[in-house]
N, C-alpha and C. Protein backbone atom coordinates (compact mmCIF):
# COMPACT_ATOMS: atom_id res chain seq x y z
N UNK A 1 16.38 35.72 59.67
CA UNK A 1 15.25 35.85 60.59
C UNK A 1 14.80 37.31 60.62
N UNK A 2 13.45 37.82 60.36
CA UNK A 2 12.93 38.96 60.47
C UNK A 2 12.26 39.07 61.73
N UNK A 3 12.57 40.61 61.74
CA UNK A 3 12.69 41.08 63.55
C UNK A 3 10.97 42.08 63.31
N UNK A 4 10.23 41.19 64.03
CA UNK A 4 8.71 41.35 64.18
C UNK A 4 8.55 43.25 64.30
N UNK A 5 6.96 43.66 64.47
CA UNK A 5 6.78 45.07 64.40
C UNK A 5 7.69 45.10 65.67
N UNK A 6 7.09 44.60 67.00
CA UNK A 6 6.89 44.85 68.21
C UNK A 6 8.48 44.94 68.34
N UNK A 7 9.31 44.13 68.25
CA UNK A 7 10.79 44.10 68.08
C UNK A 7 11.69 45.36 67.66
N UNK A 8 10.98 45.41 66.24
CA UNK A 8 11.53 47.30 65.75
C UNK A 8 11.42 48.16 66.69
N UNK A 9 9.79 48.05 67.23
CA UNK A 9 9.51 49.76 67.94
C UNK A 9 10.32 49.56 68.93
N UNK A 10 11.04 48.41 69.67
CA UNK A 10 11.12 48.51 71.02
C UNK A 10 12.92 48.45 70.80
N UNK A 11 13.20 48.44 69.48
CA UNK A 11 14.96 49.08 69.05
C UNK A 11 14.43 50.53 69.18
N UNK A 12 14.14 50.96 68.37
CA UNK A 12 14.08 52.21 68.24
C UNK A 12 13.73 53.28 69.31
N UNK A 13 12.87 52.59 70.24
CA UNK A 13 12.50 52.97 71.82
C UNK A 13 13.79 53.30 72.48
N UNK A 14 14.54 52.11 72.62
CA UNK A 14 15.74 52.27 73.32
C UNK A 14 16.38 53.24 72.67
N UNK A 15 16.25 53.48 71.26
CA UNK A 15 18.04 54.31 70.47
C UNK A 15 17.30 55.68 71.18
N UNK A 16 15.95 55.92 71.12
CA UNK A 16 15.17 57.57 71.99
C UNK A 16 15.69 57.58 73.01
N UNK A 17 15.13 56.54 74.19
CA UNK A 17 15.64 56.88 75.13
C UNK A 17 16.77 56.67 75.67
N UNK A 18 17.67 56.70 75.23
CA UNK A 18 19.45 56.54 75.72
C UNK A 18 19.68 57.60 75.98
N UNK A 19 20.56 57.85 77.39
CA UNK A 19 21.28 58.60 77.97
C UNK A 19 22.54 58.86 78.21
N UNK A 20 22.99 60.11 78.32
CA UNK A 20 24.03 59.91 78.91
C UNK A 20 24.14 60.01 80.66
N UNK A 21 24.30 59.28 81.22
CA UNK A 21 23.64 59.64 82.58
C UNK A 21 25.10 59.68 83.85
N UNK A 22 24.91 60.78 84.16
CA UNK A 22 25.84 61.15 85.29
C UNK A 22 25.80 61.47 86.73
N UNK A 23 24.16 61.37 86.95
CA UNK A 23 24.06 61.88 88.21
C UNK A 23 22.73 61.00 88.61
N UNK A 24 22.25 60.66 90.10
CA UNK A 24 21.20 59.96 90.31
C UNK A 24 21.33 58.19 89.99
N UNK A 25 22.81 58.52 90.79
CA UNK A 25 22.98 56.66 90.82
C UNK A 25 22.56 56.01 91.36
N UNK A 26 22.28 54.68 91.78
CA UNK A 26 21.31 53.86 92.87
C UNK A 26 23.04 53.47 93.51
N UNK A 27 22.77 52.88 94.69
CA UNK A 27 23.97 52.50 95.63
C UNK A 27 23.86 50.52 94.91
N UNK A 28 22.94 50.20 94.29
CA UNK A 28 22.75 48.71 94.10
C UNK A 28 23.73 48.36 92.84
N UNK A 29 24.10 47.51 93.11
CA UNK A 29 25.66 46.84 92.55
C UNK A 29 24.51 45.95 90.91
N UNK A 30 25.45 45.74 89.91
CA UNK A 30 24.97 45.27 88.87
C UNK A 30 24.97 44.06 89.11
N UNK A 31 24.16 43.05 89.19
CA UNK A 31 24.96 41.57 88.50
C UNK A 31 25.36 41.04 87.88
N UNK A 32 26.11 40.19 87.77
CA UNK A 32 27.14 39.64 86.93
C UNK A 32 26.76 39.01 85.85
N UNK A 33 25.57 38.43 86.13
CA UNK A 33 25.02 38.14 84.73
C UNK A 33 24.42 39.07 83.64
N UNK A 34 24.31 40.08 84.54
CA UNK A 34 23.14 41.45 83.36
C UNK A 34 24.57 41.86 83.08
N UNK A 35 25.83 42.41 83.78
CA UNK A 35 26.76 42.77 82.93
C UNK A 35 27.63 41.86 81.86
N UNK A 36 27.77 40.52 82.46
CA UNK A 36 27.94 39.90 81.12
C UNK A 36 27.22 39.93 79.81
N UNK A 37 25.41 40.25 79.81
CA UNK A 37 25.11 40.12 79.03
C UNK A 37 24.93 41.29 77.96
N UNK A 38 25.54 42.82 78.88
CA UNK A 38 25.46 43.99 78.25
C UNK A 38 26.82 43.43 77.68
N UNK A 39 28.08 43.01 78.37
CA UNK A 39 29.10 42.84 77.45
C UNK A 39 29.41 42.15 76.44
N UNK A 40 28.53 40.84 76.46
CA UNK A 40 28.27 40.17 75.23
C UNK A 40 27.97 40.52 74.33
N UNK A 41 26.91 41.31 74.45
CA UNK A 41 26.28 42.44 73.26
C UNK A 41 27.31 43.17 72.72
N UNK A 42 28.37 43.89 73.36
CA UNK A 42 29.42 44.93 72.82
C UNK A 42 30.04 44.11 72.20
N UNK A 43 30.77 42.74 72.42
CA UNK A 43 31.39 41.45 71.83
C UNK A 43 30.72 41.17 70.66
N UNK A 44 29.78 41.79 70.26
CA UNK A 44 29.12 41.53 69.08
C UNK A 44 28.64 42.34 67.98
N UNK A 45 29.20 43.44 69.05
CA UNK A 45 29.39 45.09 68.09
C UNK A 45 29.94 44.58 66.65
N UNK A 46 29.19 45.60 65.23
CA UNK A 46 30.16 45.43 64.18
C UNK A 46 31.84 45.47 64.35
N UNK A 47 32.75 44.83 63.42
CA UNK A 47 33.79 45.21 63.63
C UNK A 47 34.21 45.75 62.04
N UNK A 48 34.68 46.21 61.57
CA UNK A 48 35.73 45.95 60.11
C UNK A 48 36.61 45.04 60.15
N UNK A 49 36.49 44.27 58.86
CA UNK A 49 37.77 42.80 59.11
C UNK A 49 37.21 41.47 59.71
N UNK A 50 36.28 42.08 61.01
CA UNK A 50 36.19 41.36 61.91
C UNK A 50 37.06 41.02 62.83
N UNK A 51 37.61 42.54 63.06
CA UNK A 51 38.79 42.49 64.01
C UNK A 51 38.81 42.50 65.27
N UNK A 52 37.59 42.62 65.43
CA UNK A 52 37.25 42.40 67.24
C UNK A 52 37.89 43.32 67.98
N UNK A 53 38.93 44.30 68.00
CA UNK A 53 40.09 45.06 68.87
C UNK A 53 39.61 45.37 69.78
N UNK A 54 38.57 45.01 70.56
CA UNK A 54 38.32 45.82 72.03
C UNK A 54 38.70 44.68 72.58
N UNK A 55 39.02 45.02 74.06
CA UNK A 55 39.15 44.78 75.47
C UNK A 55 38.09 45.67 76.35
N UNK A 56 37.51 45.03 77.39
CA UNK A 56 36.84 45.87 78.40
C UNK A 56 37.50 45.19 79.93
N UNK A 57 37.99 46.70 80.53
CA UNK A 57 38.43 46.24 81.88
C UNK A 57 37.39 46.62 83.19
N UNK A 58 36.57 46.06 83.61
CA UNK A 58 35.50 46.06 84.54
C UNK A 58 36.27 46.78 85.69
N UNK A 59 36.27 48.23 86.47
CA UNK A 59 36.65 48.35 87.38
C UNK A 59 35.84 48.76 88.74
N UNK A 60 35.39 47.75 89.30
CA UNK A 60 35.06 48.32 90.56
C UNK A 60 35.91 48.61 92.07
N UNK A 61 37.30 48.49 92.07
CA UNK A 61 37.43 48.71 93.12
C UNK A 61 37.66 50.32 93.34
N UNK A 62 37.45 51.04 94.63
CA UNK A 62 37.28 52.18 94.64
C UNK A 62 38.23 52.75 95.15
N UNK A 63 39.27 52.36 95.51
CA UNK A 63 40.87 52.98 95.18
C UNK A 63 41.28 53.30 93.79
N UNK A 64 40.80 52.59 92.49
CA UNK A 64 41.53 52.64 91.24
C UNK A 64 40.51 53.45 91.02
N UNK A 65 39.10 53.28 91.20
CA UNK A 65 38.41 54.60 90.51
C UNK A 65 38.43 56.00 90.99
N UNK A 66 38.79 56.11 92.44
CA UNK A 66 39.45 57.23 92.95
C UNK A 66 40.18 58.05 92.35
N UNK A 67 41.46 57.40 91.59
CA UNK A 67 42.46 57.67 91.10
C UNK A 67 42.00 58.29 89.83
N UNK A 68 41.45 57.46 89.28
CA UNK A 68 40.25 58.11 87.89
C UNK A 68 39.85 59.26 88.06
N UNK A 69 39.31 59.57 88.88
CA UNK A 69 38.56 60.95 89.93
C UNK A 69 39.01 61.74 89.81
N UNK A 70 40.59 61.45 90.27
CA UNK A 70 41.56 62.71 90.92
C UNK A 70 42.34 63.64 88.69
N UNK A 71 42.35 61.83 87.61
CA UNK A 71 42.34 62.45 86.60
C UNK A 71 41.27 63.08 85.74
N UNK A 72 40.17 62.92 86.13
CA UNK A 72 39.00 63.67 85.70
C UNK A 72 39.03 65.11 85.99
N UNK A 73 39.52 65.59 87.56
CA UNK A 73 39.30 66.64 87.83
C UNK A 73 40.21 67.86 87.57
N UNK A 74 41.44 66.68 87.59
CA UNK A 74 42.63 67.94 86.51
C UNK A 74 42.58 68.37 85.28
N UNK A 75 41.62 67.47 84.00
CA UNK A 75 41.29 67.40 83.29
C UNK A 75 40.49 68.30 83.01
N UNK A 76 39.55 68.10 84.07
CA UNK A 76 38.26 69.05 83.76
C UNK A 76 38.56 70.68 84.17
N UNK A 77 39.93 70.56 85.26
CA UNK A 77 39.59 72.13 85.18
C UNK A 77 40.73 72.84 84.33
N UNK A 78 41.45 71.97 83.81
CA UNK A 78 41.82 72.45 82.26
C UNK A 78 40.83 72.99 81.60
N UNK A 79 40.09 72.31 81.35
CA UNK A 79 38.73 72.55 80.07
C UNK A 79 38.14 73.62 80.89
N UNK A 80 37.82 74.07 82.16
CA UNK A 80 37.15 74.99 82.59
C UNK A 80 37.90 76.36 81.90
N UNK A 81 39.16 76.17 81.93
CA UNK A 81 39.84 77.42 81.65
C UNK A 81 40.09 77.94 79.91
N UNK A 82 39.33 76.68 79.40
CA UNK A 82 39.47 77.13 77.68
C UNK A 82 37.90 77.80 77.50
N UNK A 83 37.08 78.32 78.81
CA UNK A 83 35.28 78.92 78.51
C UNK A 83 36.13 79.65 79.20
N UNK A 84 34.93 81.38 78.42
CA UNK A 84 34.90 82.51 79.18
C UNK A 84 33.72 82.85 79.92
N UNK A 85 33.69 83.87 81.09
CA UNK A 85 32.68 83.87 80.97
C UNK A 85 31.92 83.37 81.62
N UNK A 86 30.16 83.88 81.44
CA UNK A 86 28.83 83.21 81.44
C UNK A 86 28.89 81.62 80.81
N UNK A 87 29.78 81.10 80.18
CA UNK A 87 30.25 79.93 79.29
C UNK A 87 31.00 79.08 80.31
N UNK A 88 32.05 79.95 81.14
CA UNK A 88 32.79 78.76 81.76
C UNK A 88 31.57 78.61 83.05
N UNK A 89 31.15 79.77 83.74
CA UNK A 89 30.29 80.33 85.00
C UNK A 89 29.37 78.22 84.80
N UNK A 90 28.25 78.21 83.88
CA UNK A 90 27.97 77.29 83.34
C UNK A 90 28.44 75.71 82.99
N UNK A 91 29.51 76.08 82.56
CA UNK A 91 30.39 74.74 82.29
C UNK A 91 30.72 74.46 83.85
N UNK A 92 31.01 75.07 84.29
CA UNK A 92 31.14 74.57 86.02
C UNK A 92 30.32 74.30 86.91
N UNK A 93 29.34 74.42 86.61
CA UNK A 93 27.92 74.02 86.99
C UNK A 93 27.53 72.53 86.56
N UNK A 94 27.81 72.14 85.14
CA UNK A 94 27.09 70.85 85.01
C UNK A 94 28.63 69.72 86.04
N UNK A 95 26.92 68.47 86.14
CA UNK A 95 27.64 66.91 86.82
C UNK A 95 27.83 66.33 85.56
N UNK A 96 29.41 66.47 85.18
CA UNK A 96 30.02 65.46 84.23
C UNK A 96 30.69 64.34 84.38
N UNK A 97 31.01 63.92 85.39
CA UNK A 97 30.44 62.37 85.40
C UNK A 97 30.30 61.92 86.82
N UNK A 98 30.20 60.37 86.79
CA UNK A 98 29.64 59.70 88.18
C UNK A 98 30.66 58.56 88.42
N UNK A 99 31.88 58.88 88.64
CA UNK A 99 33.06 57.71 88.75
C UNK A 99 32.78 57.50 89.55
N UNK A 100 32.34 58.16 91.12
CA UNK A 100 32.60 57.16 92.17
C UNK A 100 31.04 56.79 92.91
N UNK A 101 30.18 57.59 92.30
CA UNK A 101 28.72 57.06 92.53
C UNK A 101 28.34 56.05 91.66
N UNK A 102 28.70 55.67 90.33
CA UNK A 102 28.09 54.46 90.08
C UNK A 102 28.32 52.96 90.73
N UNK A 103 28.03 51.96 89.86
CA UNK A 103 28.31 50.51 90.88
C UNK A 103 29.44 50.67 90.12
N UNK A 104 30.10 50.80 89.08
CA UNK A 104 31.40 50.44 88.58
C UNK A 104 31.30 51.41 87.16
N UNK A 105 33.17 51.11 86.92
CA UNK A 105 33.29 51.59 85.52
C UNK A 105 33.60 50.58 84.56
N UNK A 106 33.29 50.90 83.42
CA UNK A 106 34.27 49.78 82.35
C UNK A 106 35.06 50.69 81.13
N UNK A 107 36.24 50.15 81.56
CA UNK A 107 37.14 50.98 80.11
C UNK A 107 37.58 50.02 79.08
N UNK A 108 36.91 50.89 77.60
CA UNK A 108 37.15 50.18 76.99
C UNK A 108 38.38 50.52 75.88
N UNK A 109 39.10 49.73 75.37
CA UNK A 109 40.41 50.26 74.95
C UNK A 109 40.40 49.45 73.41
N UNK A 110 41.56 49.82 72.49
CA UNK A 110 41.85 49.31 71.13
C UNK A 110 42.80 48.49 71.08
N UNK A 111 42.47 47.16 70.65
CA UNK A 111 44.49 46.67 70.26
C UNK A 111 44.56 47.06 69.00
N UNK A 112 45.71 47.64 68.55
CA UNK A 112 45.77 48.08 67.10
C UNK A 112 46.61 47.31 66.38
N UNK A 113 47.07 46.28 67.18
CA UNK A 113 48.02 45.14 66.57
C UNK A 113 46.83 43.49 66.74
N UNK A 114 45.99 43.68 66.61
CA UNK A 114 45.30 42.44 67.03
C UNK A 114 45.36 41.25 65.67
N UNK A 115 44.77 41.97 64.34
CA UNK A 115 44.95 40.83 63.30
C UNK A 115 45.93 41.06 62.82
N UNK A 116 47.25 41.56 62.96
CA UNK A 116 48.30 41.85 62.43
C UNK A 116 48.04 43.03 61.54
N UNK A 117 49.29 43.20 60.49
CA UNK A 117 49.81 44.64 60.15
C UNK A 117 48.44 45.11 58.81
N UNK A 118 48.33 43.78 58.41
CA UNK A 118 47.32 44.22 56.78
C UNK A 118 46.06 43.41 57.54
N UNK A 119 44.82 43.70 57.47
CA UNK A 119 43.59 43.80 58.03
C UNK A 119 42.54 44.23 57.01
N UNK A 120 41.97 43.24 56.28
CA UNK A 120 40.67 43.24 55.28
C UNK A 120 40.01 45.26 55.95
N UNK A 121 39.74 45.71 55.14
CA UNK A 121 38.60 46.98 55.45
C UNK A 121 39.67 48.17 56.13
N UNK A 122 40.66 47.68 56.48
CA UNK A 122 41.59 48.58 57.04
C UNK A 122 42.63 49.03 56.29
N UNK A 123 42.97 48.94 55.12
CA UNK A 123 44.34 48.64 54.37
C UNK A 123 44.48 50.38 53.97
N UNK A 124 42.89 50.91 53.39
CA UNK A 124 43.10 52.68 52.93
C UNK A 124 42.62 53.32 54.42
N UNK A 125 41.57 53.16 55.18
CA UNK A 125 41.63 53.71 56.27
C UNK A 125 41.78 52.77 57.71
N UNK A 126 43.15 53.24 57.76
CA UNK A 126 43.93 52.22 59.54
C UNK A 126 43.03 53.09 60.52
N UNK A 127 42.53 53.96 60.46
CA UNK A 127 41.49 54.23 61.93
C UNK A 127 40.33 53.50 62.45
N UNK A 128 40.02 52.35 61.03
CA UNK A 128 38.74 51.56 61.48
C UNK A 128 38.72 50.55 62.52
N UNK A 129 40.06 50.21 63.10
CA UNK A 129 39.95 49.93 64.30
C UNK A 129 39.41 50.58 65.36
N UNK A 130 39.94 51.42 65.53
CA UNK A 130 39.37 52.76 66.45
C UNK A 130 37.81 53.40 66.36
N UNK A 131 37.75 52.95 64.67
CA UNK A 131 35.95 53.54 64.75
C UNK A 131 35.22 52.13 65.03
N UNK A 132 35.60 51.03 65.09
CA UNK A 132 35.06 49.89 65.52
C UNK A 132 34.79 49.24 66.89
N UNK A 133 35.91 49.97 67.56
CA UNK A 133 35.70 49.88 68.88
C UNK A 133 34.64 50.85 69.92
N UNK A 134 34.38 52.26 69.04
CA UNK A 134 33.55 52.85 69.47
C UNK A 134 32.05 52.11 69.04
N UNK A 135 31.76 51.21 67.85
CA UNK A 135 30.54 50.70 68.05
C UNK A 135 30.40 49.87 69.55
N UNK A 136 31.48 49.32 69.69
CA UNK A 136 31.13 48.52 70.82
C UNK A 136 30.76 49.73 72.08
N UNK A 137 31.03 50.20 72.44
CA UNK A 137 31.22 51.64 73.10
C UNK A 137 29.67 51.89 72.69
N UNK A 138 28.60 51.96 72.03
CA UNK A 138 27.37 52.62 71.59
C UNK A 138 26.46 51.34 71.98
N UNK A 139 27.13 50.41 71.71
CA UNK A 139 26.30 48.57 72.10
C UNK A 139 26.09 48.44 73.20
N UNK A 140 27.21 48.77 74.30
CA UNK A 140 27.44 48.85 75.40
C UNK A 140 25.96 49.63 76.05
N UNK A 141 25.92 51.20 75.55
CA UNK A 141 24.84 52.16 75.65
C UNK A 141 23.57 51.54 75.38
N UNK A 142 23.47 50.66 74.38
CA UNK A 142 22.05 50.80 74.33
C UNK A 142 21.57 49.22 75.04
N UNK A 143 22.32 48.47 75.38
CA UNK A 143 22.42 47.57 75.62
C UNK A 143 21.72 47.43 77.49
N UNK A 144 22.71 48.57 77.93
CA UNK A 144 22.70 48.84 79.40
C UNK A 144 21.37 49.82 79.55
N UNK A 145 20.85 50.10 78.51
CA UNK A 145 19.93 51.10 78.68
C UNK A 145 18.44 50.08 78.53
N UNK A 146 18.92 49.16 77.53
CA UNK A 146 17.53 48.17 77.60
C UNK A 146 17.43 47.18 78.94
N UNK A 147 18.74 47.16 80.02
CA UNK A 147 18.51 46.97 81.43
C UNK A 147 18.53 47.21 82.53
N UNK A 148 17.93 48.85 81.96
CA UNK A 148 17.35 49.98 82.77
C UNK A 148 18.57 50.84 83.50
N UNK A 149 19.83 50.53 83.17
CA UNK A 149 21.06 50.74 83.91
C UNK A 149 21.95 52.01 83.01
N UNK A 150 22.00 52.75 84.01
CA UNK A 150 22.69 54.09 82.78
C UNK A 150 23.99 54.08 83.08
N UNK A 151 24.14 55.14 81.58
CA UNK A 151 26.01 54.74 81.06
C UNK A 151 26.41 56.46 80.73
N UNK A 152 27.78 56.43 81.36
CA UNK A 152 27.86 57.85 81.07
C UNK A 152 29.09 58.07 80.71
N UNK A 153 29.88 58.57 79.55
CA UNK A 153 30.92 58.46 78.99
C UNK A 153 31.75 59.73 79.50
N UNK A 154 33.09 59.07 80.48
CA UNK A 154 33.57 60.33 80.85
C UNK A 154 34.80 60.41 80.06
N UNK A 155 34.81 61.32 79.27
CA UNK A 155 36.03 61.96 77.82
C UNK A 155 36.40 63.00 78.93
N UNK A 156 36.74 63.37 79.53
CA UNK A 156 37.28 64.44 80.30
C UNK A 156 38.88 63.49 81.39
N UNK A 157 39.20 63.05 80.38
CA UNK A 157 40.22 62.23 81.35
C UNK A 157 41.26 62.33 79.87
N UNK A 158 42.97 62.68 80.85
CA UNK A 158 43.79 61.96 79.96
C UNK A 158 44.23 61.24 79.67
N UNK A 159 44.40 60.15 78.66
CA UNK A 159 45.02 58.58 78.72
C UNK A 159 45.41 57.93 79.09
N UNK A 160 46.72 58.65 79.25
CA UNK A 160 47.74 58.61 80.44
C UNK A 160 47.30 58.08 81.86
N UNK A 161 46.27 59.10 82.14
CA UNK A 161 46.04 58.71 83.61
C UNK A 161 45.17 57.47 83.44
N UNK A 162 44.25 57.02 82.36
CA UNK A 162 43.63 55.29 82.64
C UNK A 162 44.95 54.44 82.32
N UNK A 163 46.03 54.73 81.24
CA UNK A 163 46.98 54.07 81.16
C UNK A 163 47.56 53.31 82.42
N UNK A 164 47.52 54.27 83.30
CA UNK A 164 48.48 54.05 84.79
C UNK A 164 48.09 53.67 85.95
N UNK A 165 46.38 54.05 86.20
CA UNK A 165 45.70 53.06 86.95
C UNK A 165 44.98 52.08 86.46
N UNK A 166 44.86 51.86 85.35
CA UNK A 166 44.72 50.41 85.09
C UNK A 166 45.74 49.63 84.33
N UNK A 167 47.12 49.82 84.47
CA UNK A 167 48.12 49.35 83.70
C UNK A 167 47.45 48.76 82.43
N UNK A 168 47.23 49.66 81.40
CA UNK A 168 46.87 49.24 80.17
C UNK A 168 48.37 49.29 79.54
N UNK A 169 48.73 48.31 78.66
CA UNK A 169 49.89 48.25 77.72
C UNK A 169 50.11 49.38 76.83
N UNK A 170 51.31 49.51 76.03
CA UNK A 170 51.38 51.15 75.91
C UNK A 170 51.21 50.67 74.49
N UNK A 171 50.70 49.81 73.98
CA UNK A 171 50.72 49.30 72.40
C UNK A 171 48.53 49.82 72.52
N UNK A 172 48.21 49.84 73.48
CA UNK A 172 46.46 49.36 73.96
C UNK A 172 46.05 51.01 74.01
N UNK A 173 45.29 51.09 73.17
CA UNK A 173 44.34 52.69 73.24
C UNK A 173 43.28 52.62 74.03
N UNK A 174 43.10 53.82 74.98
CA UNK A 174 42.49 53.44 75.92
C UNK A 174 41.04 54.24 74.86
N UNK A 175 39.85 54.19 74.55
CA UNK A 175 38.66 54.64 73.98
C UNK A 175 37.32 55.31 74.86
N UNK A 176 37.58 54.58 75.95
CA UNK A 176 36.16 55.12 76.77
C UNK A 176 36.41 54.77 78.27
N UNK A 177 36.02 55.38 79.19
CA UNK A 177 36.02 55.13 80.25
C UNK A 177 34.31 55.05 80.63
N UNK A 178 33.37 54.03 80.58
CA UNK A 178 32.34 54.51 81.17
C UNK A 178 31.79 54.06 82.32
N UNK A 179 31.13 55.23 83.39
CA UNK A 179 30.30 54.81 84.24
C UNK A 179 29.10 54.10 84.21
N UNK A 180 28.50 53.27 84.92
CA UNK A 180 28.08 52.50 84.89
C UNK A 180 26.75 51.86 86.27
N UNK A 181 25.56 52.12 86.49
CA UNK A 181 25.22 51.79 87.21
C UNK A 181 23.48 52.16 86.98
N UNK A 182 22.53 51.47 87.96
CA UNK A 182 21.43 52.20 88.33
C UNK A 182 20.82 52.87 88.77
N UNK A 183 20.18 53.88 88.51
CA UNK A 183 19.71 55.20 87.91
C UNK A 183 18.10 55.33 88.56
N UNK A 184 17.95 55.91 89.61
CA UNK A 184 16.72 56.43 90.39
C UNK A 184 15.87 57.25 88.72
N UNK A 185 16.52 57.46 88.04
CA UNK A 185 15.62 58.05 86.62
C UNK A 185 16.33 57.99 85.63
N UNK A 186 16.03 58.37 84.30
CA UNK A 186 16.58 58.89 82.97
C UNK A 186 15.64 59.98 82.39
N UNK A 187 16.68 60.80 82.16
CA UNK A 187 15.99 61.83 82.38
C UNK A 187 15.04 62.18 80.99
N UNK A 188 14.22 62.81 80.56
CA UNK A 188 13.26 62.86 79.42
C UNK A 188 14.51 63.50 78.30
N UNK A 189 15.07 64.59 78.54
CA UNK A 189 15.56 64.99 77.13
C UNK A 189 17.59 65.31 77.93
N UNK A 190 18.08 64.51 77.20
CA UNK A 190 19.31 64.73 77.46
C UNK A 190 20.41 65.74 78.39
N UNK A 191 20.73 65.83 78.82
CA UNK A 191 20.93 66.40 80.31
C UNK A 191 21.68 67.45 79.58
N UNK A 192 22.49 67.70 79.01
CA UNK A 192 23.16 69.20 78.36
C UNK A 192 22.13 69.96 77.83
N UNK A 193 21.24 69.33 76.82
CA UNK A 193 20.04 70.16 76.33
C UNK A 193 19.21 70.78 77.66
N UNK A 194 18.97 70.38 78.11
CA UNK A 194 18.37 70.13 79.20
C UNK A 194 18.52 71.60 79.77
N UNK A 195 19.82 71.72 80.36
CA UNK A 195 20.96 72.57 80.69
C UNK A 195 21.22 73.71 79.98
N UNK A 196 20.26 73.27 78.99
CA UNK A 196 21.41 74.79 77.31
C UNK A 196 22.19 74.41 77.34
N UNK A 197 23.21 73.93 77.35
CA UNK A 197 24.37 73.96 76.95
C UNK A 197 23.92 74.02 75.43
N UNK A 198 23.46 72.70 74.81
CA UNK A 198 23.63 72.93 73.52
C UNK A 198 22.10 72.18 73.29
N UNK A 199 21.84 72.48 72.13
CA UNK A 199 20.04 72.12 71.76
C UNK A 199 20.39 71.16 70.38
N UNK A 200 19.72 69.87 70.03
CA UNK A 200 19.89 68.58 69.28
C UNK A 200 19.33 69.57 67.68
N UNK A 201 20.37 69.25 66.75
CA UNK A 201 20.19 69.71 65.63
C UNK A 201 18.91 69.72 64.83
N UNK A 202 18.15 70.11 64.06
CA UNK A 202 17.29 69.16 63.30
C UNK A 202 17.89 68.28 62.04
N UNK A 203 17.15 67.55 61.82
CA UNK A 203 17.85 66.40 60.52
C UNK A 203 18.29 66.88 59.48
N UNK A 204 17.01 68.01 58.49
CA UNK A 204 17.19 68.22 57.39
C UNK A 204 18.28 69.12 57.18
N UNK A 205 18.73 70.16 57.82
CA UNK A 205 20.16 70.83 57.48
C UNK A 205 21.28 69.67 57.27
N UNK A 206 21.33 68.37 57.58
CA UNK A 206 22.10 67.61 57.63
C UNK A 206 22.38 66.69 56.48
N UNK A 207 20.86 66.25 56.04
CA UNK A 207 20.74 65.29 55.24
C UNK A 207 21.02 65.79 53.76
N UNK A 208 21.74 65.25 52.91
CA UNK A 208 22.59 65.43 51.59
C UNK A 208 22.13 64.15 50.45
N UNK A 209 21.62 64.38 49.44
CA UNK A 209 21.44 63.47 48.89
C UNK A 209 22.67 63.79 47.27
N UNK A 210 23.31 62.71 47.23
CA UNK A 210 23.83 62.41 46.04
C UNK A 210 25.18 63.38 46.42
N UNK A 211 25.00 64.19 46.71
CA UNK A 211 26.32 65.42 47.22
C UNK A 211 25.81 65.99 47.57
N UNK A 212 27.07 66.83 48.70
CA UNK A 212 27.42 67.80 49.88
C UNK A 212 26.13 69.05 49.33
């Protein structure tokens, strides 16, 4: 089945406007059907093998995301202390994430034992589990973004600590923790750029034809 003009522009619309969004949550709770259907979509993320290895654990109660909170912030002021400087002055300034203002989080994690030990596409590189679960992790993004609902990936946490408030199994990689909710805006150009922190590359330094 071929996917009409109107169909393309309005992929490609969404892959522009995706966010990472951390601040300017709405207090209005998702429904259960729009998040099933962003999660269906991730359920349908490429896999390698067709190994499927994600799990997503939906967390809204706000004792366990609390707890999230309290590992975000030890986390983060680790990382404050690896900037000097006008660098850290800055880094302490931006809203990196929205655990307890969104409607919920979802973490998403790896089984790395799911099709057993030998796994079609996995046999020379065993990380394609792990890079497969991050498509779902990007499905998720654009998915929630085509129902107007922003997603904000908080990497500022250690494993450990989603390991332990969400009793994930110690065989289960935890991959993403993301926030999750609706969004009074999105913002026009990515909130770090935005910020300086850092400014979006251009293409052609990038692009390589035939070799490096």
């Amino acid at each position: 089945m071929n996917i009409s003009d109107t169909e393309r522009n309005a992929i490609y619309r969404n892959i522009y406007l995706r966010r990472d969004v951390r601040s300017d949550f709405k207090p209005d709770t998702i429904p259960d059907d729009v998040l099933m259907r962003i999660l269906e979509a991730a359920h349908h993320a490429p896999s390698v093998g067709f190994m499927q290895p994600w799990d997503f654990i939906v967390v809204k109660s706000t004792e366990i995301r609390s707890r999230i909170k309290d590992g975000f912030e030890q986390a983060n002021h680790e990382a404050a202390q690896l900037f000097t400087g006008e660098r850290r002055e800055k880094y302490e300034s931006l809203k990196l994430e929205g655990i307890m203002e969104s409607a919920l989080g979802v973490c998403v994690t790896c089984d790395r034992q799911r099709t057993g030990k030998v796994v079609l596409g996995k046999t020379a590189n065993p990380e394609m589990d792990i890079y497969s679960t991050v498509c779902a992790v990007h499905t998720i993004w654009l998915a929630a973004r085509a129902e107007n609902i922003g997603v904000g990936w908080v990497s500022i946490i250690h494993n450990e600590v989603l390991r332990e408030a969400l009793h994930i199994p110690e065989h289960i990689v935890p991959i993403a923790y993301l926030c999750m909710g609706y969004t009074t805006k999105f913002s026009e150009t990515p909130e770090l750029e935005k910020k300086r922190w850092q400014s979006r590359l251009p293409l052609e330094p990038l692009l390589h034809y035939d070799k490096w």
